[in-house]
Protein backbone atom coordinates (compact mmCIF):
# COMPACT_ATOMS: atom_id res chain seq x y z
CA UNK A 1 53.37 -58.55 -21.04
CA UNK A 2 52.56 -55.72 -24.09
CA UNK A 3 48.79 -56.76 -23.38
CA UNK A 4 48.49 -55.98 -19.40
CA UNK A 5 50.64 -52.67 -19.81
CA UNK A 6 47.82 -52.07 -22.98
CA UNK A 7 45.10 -53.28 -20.30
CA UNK A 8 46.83 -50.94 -17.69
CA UNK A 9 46.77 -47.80 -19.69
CA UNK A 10 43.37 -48.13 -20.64
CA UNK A 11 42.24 -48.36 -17.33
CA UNK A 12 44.14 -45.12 -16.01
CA UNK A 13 42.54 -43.60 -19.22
CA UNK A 14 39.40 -44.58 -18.01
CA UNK A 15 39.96 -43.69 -14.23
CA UNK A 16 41.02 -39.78 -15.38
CA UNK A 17 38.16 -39.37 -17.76
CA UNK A 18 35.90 -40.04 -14.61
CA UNK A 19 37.68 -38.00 -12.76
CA UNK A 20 37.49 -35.37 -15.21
CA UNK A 21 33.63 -35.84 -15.54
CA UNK A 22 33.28 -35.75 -11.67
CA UNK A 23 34.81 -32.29 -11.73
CA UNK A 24 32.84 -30.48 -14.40
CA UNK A 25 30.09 -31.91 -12.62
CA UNK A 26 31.07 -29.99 -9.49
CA UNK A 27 32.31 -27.11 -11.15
CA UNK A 28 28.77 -26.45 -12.99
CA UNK A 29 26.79 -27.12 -9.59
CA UNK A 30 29.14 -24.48 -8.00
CA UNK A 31 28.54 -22.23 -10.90
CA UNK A 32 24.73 -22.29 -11.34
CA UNK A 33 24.41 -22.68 -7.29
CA UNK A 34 25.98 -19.34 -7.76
CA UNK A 35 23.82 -17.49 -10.02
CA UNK A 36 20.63 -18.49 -8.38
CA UNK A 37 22.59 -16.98 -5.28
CA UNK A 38 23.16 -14.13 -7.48
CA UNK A 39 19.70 -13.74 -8.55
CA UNK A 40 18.35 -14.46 -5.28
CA UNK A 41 20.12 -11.49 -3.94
CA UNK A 42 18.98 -9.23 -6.92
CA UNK A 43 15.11 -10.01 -6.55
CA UNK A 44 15.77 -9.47 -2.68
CA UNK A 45 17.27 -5.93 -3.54
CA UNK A 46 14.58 -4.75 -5.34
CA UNK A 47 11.46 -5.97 -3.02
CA UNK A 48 14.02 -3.76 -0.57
CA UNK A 49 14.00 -0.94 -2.83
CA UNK A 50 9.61 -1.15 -3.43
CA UNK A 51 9.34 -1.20 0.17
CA UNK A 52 11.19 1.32 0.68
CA UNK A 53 8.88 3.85 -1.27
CA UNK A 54 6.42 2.43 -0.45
CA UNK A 55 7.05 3.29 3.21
CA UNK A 56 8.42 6.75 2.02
CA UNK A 57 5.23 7.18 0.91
CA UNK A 58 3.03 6.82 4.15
CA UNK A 59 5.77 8.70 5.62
CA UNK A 60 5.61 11.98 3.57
CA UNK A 61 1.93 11.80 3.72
CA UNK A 62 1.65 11.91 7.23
CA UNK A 63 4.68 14.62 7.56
CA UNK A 64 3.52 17.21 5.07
CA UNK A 65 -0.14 16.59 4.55
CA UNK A 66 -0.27 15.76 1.24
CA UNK A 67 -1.29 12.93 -0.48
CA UNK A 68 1.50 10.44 -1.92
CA UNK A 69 1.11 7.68 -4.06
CA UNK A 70 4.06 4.97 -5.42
CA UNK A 71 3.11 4.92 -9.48
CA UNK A 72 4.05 1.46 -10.73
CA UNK A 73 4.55 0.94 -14.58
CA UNK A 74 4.55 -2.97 -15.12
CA UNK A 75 5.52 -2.67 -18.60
CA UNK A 76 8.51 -0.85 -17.78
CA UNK A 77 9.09 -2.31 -14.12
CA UNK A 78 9.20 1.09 -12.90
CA UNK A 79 8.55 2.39 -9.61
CA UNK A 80 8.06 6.65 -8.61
CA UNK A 81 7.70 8.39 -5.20
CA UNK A 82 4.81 10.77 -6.90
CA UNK A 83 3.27 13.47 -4.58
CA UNK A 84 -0.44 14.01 -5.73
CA UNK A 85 -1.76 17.89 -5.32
CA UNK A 86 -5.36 19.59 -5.33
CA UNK A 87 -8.50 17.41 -5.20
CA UNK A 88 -7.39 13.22 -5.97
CA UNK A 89 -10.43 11.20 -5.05
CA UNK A 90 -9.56 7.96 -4.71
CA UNK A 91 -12.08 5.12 -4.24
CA UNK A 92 -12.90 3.00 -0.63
CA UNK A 93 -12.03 -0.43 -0.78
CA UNK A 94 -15.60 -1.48 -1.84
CA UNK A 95 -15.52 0.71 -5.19
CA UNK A 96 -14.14 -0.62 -8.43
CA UNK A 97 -12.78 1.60 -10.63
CA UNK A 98 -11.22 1.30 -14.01
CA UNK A 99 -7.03 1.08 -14.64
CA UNK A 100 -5.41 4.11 -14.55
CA UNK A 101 -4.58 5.59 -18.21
CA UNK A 102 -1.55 7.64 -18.79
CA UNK A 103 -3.55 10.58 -18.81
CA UNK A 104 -5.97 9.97 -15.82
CA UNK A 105 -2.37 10.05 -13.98
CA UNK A 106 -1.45 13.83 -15.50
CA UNK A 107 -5.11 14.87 -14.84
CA UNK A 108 -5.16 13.75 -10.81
CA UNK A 109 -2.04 16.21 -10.39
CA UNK A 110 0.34 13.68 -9.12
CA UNK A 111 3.92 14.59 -9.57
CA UNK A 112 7.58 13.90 -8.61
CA UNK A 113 8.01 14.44 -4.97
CA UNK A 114 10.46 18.26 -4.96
CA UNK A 115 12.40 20.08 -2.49
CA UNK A 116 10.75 23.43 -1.21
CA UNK A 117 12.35 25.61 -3.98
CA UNK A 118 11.18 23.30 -6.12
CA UNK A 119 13.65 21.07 -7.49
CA UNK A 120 13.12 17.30 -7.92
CA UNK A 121 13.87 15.07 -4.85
CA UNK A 122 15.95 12.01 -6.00
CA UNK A 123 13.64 9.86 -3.90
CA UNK A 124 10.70 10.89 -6.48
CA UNK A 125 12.78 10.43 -9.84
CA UNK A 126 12.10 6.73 -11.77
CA UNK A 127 13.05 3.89 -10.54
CA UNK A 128 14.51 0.89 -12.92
CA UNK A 129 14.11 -2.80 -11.72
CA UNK A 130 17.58 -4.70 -12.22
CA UNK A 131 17.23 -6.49 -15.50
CA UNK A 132 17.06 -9.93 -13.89
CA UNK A 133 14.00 -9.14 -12.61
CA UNK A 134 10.02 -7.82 -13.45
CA UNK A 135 6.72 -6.68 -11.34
CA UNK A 136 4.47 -8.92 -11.90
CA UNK A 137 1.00 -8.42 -10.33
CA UNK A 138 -0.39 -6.02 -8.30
CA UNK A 139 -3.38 -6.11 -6.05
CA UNK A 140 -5.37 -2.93 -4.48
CA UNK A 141 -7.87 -3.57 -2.14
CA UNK A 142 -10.78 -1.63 -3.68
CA UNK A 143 -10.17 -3.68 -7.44
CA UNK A 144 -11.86 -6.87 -7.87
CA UNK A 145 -9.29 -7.58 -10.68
CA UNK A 146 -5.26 -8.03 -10.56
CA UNK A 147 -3.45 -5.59 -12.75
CA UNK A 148 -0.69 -7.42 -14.74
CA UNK A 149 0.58 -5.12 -17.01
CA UNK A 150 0.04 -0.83 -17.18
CA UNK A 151 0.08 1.91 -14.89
CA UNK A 152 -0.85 1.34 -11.08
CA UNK A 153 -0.90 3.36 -8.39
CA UNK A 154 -0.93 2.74 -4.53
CA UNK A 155 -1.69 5.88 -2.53
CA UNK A 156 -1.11 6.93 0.90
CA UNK A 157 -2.77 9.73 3.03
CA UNK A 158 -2.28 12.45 5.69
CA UNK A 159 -4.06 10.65 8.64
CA UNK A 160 -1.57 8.07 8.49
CA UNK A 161 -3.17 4.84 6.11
CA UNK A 162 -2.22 3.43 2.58
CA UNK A 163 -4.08 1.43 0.42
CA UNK A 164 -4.54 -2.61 1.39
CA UNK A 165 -1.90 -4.07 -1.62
CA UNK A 166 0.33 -6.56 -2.37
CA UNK A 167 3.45 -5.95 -5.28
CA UNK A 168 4.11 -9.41 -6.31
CA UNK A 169 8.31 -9.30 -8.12
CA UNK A 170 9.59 -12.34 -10.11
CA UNK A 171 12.58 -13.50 -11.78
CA UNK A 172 13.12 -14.20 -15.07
CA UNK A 173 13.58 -17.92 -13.61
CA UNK A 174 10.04 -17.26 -12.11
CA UNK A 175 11.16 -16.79 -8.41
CA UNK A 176 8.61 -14.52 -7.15
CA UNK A 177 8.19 -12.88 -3.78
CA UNK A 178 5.31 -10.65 -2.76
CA UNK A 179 5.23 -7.53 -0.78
CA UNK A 180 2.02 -7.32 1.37
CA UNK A 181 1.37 -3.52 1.90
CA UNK A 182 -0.62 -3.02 5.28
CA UNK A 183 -3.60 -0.29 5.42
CA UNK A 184 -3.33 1.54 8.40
CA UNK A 185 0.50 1.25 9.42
CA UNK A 186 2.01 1.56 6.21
CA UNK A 187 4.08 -1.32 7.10
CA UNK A 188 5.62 -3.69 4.26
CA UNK A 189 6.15 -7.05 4.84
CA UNK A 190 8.60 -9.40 2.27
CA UNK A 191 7.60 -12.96 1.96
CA UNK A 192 8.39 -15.54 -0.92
CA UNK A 193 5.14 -16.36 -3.21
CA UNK A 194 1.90 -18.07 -1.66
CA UNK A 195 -0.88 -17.56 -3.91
CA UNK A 196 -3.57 -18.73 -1.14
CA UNK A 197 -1.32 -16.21 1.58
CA UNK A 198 -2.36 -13.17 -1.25
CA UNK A 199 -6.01 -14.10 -1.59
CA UNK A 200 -6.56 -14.53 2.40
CA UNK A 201 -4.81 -11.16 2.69
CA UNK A 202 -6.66 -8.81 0.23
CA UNK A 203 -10.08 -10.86 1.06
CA UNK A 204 -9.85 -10.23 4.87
CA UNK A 205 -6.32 -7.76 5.40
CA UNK A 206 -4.94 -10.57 8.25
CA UNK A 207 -1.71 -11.19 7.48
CA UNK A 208 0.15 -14.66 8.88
CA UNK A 209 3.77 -13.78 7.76
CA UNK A 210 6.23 -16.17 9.09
């Protein structure tokens, strides 16, 4: 009799640790289902916020007549609404040119984006990536090579085109999306990394977005 009571207990012992397993189990897929969900939503924030000026961009230049350019700093993961002033040649598509330095940026006259008494519009002020998340690569149209780390610029202009790019923004999990900047509409479209998507893009500027 003392043995199948023994025999009994041990079984229910057995039956609650499995229980107990099976819930942690669920618990910790509920709990990392939710960060990814979490990070998901960050990365998705901040392509928002990069398209955004980017589009602000085209925008102003068409509106006032000035030049515009989004300045990306990819050591940083910065992003600035910069409005460029005086003479800023910037190369066709078919010319490389070397990386932008910190101080090829003062010299071209590009500055924060200001009201008309002068103060500094908050759409022009630095921009901070969330911490979850980095630029990555950047591709301009005219530049044979991909810029991974530095200052960047993509520029816009008064008759209404930008410069053929893409923004590529990971994770620190290495979720990346890429934000495929088009020429002549200034439009920015959002699409989760395809490496041979990016390369048939800045090759040919056709876009197949889904």
């Amino acid at each position: 009799m003392y043995s199948l009571l023994r025999n009994k207990s041990a079984g229910i012992s057995i039956l609650e640790l499995m229980i107990v397993l099976a819930l942690i189990g669920t618990l910790s897929t509920v709990l990392i289902g939710g960060v990814r969900r979490s990070t998901n939503s960050d990365i998705r924030h901040d392509a928002s916020r990069i398209a955004s000026a980017l589009r602000m961009s085209y925008n102003l230049s068409s509106q006032t007549g000035n030049q515009h350019r989004v300045l990306f700093d990819l050591d940083n993961n910065t992003f600035q609404i910069q409005a460029c002033h005086g003479q800023t040649r910037i190369p066709s598509e078919e010319i490389e040119i070397e990386t932008e330095t910190d101080e090829q940026t003062k010299i071209k006259g590009c500055t924060e984006i200001s009201y008309n008494d002068g103060n500094i519009d908050p759409r022009g002020t630095v921009q901070k990536l969330k911490e979850t998340n980095y630029l990555k690569r950047i591709y301009i149209g005219y530049d044979k090579n991909v810029q991974e780390n530095g200052l960047i610029a993509i520029h816009s202009f008064p008759l209404g085109s930008t410069q053929r790019s893409v923004v590529e923004i990971s994770t620190k999990q290495n979720d990346t999306y890429a934000l495929f900047v088009h020429r002549l509409t200034g439009r920015v479209d959002i699409e989760e990394y395809d490496a041979h998507q990016i390369s048939a893009y800045m090759k040919s500027g056709y876009f197949s977005g889904r």
